[in-house]
Protein backbone atom coordinates (compact mmCIF):
# COMPACT_ATOMS: atom_id res chain seq x y z
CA UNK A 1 23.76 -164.42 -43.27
CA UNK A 2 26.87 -162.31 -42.33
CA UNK A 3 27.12 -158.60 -42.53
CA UNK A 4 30.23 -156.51 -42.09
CA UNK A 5 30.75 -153.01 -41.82
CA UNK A 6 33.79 -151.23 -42.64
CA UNK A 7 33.55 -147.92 -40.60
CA UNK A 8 35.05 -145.34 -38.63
CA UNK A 9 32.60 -145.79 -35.62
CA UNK A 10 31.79 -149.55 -35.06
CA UNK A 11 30.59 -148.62 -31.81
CA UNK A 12 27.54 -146.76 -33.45
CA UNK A 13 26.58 -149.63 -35.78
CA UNK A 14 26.99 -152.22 -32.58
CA UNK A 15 24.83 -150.08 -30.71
CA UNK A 16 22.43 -149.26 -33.00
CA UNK A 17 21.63 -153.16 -34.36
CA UNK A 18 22.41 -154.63 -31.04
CA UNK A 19 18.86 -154.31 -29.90
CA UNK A 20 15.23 -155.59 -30.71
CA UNK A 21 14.65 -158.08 -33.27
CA UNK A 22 17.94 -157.93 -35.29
CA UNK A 23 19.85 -157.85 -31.74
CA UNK A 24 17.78 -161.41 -31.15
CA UNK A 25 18.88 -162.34 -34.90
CA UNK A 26 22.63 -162.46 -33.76
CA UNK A 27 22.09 -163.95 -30.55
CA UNK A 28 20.00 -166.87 -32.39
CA UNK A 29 22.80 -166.86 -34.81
CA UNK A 30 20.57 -166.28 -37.44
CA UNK A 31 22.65 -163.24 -38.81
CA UNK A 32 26.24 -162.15 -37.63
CA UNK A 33 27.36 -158.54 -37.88
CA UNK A 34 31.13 -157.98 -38.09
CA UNK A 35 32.40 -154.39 -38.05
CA UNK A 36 36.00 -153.31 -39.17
CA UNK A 37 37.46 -149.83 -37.75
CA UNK A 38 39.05 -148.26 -40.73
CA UNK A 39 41.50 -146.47 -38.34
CA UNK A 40 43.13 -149.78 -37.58
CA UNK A 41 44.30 -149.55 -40.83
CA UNK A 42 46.18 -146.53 -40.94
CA UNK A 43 50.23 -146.29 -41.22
CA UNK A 44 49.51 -142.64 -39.24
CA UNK A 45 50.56 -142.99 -35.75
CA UNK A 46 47.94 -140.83 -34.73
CA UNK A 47 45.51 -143.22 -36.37
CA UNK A 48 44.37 -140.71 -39.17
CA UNK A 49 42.60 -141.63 -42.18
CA UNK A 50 41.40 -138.21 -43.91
CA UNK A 51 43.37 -135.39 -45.87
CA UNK A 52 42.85 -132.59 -47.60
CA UNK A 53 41.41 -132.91 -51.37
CA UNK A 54 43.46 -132.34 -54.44
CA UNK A 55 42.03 -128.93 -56.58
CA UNK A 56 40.79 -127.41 -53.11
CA UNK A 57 37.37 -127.74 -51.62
CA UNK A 58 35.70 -127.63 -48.19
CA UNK A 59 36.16 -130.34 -45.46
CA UNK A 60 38.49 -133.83 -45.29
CA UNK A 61 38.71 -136.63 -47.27
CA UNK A 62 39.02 -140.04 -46.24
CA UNK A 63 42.29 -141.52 -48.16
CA UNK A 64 42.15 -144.69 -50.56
CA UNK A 65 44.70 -146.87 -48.47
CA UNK A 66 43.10 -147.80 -45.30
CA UNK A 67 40.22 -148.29 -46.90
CA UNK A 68 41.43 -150.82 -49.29
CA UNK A 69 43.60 -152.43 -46.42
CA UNK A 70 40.66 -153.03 -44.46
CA UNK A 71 38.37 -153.95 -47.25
CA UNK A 72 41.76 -156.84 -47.96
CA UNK A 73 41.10 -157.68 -44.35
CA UNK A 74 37.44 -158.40 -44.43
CA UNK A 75 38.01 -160.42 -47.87
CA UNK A 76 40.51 -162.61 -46.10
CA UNK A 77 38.26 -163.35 -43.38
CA UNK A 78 35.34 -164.10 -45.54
CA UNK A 79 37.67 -166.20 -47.86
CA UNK A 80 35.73 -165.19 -51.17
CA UNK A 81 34.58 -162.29 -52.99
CA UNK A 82 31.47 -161.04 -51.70
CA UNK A 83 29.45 -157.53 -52.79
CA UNK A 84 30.80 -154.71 -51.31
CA UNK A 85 28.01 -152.03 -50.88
CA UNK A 86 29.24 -148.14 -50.73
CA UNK A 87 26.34 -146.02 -48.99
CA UNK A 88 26.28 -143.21 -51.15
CA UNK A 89 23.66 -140.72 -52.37
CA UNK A 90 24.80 -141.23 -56.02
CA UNK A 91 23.28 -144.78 -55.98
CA UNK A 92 20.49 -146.60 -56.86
CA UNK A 93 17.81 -146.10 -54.40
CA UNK A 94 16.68 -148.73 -52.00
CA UNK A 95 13.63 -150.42 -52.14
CA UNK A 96 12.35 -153.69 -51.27
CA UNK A 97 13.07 -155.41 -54.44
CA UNK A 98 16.58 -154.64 -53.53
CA UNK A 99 16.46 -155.88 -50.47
CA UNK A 100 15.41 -159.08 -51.23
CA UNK A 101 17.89 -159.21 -53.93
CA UNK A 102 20.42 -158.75 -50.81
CA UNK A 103 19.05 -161.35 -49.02
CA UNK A 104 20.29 -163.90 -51.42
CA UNK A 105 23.67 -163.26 -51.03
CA UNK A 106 26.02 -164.99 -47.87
CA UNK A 107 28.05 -162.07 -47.14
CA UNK A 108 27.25 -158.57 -47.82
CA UNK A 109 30.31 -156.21 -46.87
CA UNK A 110 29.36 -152.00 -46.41
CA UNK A 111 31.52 -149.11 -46.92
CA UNK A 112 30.38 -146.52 -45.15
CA UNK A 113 32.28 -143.31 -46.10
CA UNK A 114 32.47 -139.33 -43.48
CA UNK A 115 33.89 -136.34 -44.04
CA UNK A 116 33.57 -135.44 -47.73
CA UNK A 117 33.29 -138.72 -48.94
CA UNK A 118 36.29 -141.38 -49.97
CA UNK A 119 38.86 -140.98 -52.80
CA UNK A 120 37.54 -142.47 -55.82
CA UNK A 121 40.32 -143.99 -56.95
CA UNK A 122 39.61 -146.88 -54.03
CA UNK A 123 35.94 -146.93 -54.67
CA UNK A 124 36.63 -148.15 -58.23
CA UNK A 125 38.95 -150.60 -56.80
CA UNK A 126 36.63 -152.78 -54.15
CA UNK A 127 33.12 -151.71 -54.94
CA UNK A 128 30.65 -153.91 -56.54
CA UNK A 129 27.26 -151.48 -55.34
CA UNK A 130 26.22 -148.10 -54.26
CA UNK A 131 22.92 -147.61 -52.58
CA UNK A 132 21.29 -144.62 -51.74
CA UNK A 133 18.31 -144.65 -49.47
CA UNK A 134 17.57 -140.90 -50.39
CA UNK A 135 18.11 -137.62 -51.84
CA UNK A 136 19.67 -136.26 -49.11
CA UNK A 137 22.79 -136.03 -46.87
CA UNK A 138 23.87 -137.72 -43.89
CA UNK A 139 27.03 -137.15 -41.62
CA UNK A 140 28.17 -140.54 -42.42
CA UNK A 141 27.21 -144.02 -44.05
CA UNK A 142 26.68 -145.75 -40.90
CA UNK A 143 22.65 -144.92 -40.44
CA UNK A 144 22.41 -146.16 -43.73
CA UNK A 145 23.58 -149.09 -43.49
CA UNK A 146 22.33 -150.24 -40.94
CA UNK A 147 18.90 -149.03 -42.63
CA UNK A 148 19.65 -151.51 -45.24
CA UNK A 149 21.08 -154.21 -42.89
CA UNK A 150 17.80 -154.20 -41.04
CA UNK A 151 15.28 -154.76 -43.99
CA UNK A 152 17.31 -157.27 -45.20
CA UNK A 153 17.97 -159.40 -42.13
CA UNK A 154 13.95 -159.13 -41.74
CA UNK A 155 14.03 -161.84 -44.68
CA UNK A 156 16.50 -163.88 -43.50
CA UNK A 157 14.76 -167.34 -42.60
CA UNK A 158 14.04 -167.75 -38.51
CA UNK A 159 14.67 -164.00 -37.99
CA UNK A 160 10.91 -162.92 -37.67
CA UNK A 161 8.78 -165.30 -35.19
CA UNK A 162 5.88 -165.35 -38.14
CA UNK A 163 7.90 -166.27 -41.38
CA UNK A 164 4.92 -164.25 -43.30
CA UNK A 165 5.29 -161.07 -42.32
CA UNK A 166 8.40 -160.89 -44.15
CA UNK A 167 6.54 -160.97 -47.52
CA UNK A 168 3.09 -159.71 -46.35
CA UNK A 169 4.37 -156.21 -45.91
CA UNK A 170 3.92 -152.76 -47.10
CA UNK A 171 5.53 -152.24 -50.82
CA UNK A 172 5.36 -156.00 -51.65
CA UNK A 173 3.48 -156.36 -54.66
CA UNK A 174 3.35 -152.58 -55.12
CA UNK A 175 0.34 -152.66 -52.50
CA UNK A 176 0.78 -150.67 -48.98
CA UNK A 177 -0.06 -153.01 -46.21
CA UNK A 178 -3.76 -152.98 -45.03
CA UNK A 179 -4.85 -151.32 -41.61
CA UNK A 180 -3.83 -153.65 -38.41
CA UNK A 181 -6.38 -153.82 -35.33
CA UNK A 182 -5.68 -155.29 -32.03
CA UNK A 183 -7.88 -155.04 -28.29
CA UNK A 184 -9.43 -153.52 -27.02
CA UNK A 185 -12.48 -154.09 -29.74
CA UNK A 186 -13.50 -150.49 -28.96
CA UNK A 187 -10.99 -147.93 -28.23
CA UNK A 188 -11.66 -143.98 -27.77
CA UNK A 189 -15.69 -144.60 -29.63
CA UNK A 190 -13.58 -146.40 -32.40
CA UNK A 191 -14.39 -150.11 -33.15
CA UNK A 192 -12.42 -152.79 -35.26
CA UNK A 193 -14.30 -153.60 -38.22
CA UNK A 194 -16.86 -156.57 -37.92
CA UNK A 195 -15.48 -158.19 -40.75
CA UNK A 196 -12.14 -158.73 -38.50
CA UNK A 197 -14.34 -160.09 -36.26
CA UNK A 198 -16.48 -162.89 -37.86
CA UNK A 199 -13.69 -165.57 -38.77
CA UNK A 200 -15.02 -165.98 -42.22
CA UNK A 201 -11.11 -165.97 -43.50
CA UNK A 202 -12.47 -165.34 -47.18
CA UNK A 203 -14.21 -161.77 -46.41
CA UNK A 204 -11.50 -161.03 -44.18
CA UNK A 205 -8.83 -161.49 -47.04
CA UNK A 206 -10.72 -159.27 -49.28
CA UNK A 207 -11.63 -156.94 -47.16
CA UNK A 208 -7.50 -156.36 -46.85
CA UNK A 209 -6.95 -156.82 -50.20
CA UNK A 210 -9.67 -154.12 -51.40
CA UNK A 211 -8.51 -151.39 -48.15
CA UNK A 212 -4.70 -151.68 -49.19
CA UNK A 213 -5.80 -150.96 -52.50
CA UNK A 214 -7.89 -147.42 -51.48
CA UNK A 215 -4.74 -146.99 -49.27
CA UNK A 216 -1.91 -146.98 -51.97
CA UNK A 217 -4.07 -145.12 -54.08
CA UNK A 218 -5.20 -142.22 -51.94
CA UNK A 219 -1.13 -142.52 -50.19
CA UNK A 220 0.42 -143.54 -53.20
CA UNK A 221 -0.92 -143.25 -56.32
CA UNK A 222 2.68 -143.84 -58.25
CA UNK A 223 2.55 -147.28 -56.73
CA UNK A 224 -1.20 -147.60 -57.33
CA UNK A 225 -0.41 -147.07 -61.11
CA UNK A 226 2.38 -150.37 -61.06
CA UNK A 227 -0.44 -152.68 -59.07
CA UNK A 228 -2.49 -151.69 -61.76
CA UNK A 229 -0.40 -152.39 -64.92
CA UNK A 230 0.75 -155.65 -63.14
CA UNK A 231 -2.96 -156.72 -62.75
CA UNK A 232 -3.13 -156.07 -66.81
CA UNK A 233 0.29 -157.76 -67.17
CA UNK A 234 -1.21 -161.03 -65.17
CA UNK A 235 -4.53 -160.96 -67.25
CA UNK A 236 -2.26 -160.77 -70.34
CA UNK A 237 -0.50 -163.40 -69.36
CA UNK A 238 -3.28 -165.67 -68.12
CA UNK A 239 -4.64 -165.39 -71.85
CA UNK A 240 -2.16 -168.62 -72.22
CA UNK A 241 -2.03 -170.42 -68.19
CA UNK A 242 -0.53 -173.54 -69.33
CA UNK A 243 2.85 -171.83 -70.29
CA UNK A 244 2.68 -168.80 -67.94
CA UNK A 245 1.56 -170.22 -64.71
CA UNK A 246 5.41 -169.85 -63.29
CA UNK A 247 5.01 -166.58 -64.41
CA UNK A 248 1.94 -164.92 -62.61
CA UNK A 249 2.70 -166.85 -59.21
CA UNK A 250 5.91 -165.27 -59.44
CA UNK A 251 4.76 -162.15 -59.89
CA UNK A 252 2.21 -162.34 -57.01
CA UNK A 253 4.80 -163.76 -54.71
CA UNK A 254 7.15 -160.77 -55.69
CA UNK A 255 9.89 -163.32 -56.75
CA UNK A 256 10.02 -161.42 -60.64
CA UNK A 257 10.17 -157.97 -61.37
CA UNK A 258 8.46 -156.69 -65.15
CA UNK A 259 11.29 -155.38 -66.94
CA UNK A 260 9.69 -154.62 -70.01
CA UNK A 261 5.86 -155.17 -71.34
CA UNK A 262 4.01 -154.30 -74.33
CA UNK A 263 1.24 -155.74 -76.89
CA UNK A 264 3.79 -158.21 -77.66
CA UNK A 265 5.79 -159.38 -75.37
CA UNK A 266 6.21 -159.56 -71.21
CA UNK A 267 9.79 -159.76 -69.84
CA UNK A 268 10.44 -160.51 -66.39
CA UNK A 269 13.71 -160.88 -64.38
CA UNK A 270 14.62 -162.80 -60.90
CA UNK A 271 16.19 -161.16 -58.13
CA UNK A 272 19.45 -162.43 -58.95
CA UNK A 273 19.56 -161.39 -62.36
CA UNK A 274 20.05 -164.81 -63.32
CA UNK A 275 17.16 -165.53 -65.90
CA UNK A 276 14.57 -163.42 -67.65
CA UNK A 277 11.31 -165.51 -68.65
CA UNK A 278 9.88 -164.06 -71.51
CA UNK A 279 6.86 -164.28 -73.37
CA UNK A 280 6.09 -163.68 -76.70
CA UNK A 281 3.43 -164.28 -79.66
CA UNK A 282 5.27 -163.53 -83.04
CA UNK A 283 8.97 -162.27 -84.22
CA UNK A 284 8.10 -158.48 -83.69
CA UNK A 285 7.58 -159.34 -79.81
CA UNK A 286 11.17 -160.87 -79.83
CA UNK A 287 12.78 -158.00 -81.65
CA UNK A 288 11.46 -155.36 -79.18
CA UNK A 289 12.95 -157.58 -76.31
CA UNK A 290 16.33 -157.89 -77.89
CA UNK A 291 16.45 -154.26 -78.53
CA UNK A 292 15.64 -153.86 -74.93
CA UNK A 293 18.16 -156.42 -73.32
CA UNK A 294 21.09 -154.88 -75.66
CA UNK A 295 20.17 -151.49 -74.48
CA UNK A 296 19.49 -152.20 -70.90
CA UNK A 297 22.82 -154.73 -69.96
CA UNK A 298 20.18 -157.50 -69.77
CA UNK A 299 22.01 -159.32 -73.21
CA UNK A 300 23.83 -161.96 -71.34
CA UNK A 301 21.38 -162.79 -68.99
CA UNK A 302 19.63 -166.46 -70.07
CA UNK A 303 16.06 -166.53 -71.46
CA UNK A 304 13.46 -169.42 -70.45
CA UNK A 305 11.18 -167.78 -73.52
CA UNK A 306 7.30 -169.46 -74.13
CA UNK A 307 4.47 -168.82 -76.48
CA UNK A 308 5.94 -169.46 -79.74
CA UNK A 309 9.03 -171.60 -81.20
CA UNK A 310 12.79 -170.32 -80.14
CA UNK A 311 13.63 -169.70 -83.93
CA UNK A 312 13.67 -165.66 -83.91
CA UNK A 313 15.65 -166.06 -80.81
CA UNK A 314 18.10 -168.04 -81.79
CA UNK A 315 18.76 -166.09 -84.94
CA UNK A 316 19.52 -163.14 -82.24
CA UNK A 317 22.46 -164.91 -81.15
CA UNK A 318 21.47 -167.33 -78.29
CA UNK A 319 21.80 -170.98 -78.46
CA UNK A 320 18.99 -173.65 -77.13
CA UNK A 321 19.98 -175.45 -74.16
CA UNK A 322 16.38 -177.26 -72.90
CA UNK A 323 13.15 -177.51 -73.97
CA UNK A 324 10.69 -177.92 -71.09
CA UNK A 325 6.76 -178.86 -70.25
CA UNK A 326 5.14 -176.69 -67.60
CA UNK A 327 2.92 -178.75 -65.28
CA UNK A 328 0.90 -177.01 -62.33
CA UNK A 329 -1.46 -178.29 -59.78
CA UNK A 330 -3.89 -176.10 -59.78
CA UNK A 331 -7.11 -178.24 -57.90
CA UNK A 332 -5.91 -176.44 -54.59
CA UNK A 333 -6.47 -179.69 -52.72
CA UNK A 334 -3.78 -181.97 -50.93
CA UNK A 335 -3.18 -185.44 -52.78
CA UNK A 336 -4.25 -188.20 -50.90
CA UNK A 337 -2.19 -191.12 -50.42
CA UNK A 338 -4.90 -193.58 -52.95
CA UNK A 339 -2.93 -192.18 -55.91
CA UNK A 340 0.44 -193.17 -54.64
CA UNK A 341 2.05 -196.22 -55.94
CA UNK A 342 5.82 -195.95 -55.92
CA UNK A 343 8.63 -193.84 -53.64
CA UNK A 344 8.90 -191.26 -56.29
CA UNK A 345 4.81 -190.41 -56.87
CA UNK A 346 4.92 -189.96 -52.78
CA UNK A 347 7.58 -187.76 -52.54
CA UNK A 348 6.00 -185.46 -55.37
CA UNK A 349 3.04 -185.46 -53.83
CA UNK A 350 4.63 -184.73 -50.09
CA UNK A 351 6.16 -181.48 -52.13
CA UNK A 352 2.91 -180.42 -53.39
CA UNK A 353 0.81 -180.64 -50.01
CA UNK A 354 3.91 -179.16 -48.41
CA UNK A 355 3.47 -176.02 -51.24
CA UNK A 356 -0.03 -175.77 -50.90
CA UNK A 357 0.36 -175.75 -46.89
CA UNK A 358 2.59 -172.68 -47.56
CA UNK A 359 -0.20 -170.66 -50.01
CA UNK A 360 1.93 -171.66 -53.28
CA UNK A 361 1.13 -173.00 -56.32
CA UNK A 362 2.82 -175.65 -57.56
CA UNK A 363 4.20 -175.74 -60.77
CA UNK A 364 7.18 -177.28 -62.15
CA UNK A 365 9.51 -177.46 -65.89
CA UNK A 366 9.59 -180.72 -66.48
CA UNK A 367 12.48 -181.74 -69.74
CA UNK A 368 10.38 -182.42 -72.89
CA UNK A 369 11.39 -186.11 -73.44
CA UNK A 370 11.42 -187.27 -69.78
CA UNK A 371 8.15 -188.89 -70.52
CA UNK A 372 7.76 -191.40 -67.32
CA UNK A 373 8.15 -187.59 -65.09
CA UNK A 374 4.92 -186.11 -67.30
CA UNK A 375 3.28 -189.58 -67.08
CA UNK A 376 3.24 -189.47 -62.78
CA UNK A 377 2.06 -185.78 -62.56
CA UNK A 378 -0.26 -186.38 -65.09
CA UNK A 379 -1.50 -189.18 -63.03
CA UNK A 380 -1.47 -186.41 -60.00
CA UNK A 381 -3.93 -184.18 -62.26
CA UNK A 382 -1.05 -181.96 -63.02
CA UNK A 383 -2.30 -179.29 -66.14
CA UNK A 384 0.54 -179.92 -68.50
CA UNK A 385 1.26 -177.31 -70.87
CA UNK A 386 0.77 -178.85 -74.68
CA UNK A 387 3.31 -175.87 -75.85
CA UNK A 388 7.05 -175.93 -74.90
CA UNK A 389 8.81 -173.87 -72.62
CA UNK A 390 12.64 -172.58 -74.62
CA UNK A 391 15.64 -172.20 -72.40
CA UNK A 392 18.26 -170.42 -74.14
CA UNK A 393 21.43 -168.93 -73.64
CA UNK A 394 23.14 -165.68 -75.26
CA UNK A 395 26.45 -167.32 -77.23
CA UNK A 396 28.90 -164.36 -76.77
C-alpha cells in the first residue's frame, strides 16, 4: 500500500513514521510513504504558499495553486485517481471502521493543510475525503495524518508479525480489548489470573470475551449499547441461518457495518460501499429500507436481499441480476481426503480446511441453476439454504 503526503514539512511526517513498526513496514516494502513539499510548488521566489484572506480575518492562508500543482504531481506519479484525504476538523471522525475501509484502497493521498486552513476553492477541486480525528485543533494536518496512516498500515497484510492482532483489537466488534498479562506470574502481590494459566483454550476465550464485555461497559457504555443491539441483530438474524449465515460471520468478523435495523428488516453495508445485504420478511420491511437508502445516498448501492421473493424490490426500481443458494460448512471439522473424488471436490475442500485453519466459517453463494456446484458441497455436508438469495441492482 502507498501513502503520500502533500505537506509543508515532509521532514516531520518522515520522522515521525520512520520508526517502530511502520518504519519496519517500509523497509519490508510492505507500505511506501511518499511525501510532496507544497513549497516546491510555488511560482514565489521566496517559496511562499500563504496570503492574506479575502473579507479580513486573523492569520495566513495557504493559496489554491500550489496545492493543486502538487496534488497534479502526485496524480501523475500514481498514474490514476486515487482518494485524496483533507485532515480537517469538519470531517467525519475516524474510527476503525474507517480505517479498514482505507485499507482497501492502493493509494491513499493526504492533504494536510497550516495556517488558517486552505482556500476552498482547491479543496472542492482535488478532494474526495475529510477526516477528522477530533473536536479539536491542531497546528497543522501532519499529526493527523500520520494518526490515520498508522492504524491503517497496521492492517496491511505482513505489517504486524501476528496477522491477528490486526482484527483482535480494541473497538473491533464494538468490544474494548480484554486485559493482557505477561511474566513475571506475580508482580508487586498481583498475580495473572489462573484461568491464563491452565491451557484449557475454551475457558480462556471466555474468560476474555466476558472481561472485555465488563470493560466496555464500565469504560464505555455507548459502545456497550452497539455490542448489545448487534448481539439482538445476530439472534434476529439466526431466526433464518440458512440464508443469513454470510451475514452474522460478517458481522462478527467486522467485515459489515448495520446500517439500518428494525422488526422488519436488517441492512448491512461492506466497507467499500459496494453492496448492502439485506434482509427482510414482508413488503413493509422493504419499504422502510428504500425510504432509508433514498434518504441516506445508499440508492445506488446493489442489494444481495434474502428472506422473501425480490418482487417489492424490483417494483422500487432495481432490476434482478442473480439468484443464488447459500451453502455453509458449519461441522467445524476439516474434510478428509475419503470424500474426494475429482480435482474440483479437492480444491473446495483445501479452501474450507484452509478457512477453518484461519477461525472462519465457510460459506459460499452458489448461482441457483449450477446444479453439479450444489451437488459436490452437498456431498461435503454443506447446509444449503432451500430459500434463494436476490442480487439486484438499482436501474437509474
Amino acid at each position: 500500500m502507498n501513502f503520500h503526503v502533500m505537506t509543508l514539512f515532509p521532514d516531520m511526517v518522515k520522522n515521525g513514521l520512520m520508526t517502530s513498526i511502520i518504519g519496519r513496514a517500509v523497509e519490508n516494502n510492505y507500505i511506501t510513504v511518499n511525501t510532496y513539499d507544497i513549497r516546491d510548488y510555488t511560482t514565489d521566489k521566496h517559496r511562499k504558499v500563504d496570503d492574506y484572506p479575502y473579507g479580513g480575518g486573523a492569520g495566513m492562508l495557504m493559496q489554491a495553486q500550489p496545492v493543486f500543482d502538487c496534488a497534479q504531481a502526485v496524480k501523475e506519479r500514481i498514474g490514476h485517481e486515487a482518494r485524496v484525504i483533507f485532515m480537517t476538523p469538519q470531517g467525519r471522525t475516524f474510527n476503525q471502521r474507517i480505517a479498514e475501509e482505507l485499507a482497501k484502497e492502493e493509494d491513499l493521498v493526504f492533504l494536510c493543510g497550516h495556517y488558517e486552513g486552505i482556500d476552498e476553492r482547491v479543496l472542492e477541486e482535488i478532494v474526495t475525503d475529510e477526516i477528522s480525528i477530533g473536536d479539536y485543533v491542531l497546528t497543522g494536518g501532519e499529526m493527523a495524518a500520520m494518526i490515520v496512516i498508522d492504524a491503517v498500515s497496521r492492517l496491511v497484510p505482513g505489517v504486524l508479525s501476528n496477522e491477528d492482532s490486526g482484527v483482535i483489537e480494541s473497538f473491533s466488534g464494538n468490544l474494548l480489548e480484554y486485559p493482557q498479562y505477561s511474566r513475571p506470574e506475580v508482580w508487586m502481590g498481583k498475580s495473572v489470573p489462573e484461568v491464563l494459566l491452565s491451557g484449557n483454550h475454551k475457558e480462556i476465550e471466555k474468560w476474555r470475551l466476558e472481561t472485555a464485555k465488563e470493560r466496555t461497559l464500565r469504560k464505555r457504555p455507548d459502545l456497550y449499547k452497539k455490542y448489545e443491539r448487534e448481539c439482538e441483530i445476530i439472534k434476529y438474524l439466526n431466526s433464518e441461518k440458512a440464508i443469513n449465515a454470510d451475514m452474522t460471520e460478517a458481522i462478527r468478523l467486522n467485515r459489515l457495518r448495520i446500517i439500518y435495523d428494525s422488526n422488519d428488516v436488517i441492512a448491512l453495508i461492506d466497507t467499500g460501499k459496494t453492496k448492502i445485504s439485506l434482509y427482510a420478511k414482508d413488503d413493509k420491511g422493504i419499504g422502510e429500507f428504500y425510504d432509508f437508502a433514498k434518504e441516506n445516498g445508499f440508492i445506488g448501492v446493489p442489494v444481495l436481499l434474502r428472506g422473501m421473493d425480490a418482487g417489492p424490490l424490483l417494483d422500487k426500481g432495481y432490476k434482478l441480476t442473480g439468484e443464488f443458494k447459500e451453502v455453509a460448512y458449519t461441522r467445524g471439522v476439516p474434510i478428509g481426503t475419503k470424500e474426494v473424488t475429482d480435482e474440483v471436490t479437492d480444491n473446495i475442500r483445501s479452501e474450507i480446511n484452509d478457512l477453518l485453519l484461519s477461525g472462519e466459517l465457510p460459506i459460499k453463494l452458489v448461482p441457483f441453476g449450477d446444479v453439479e456446484t450444489l451437488a459436490v458441497y452437498e456431498k461435503l455436508q454443506f447446509r444449503i439454504s432451500k430459500k434463494s438469495l436476490y442480487f439486484c441492482e438499482p436501474l437509474c
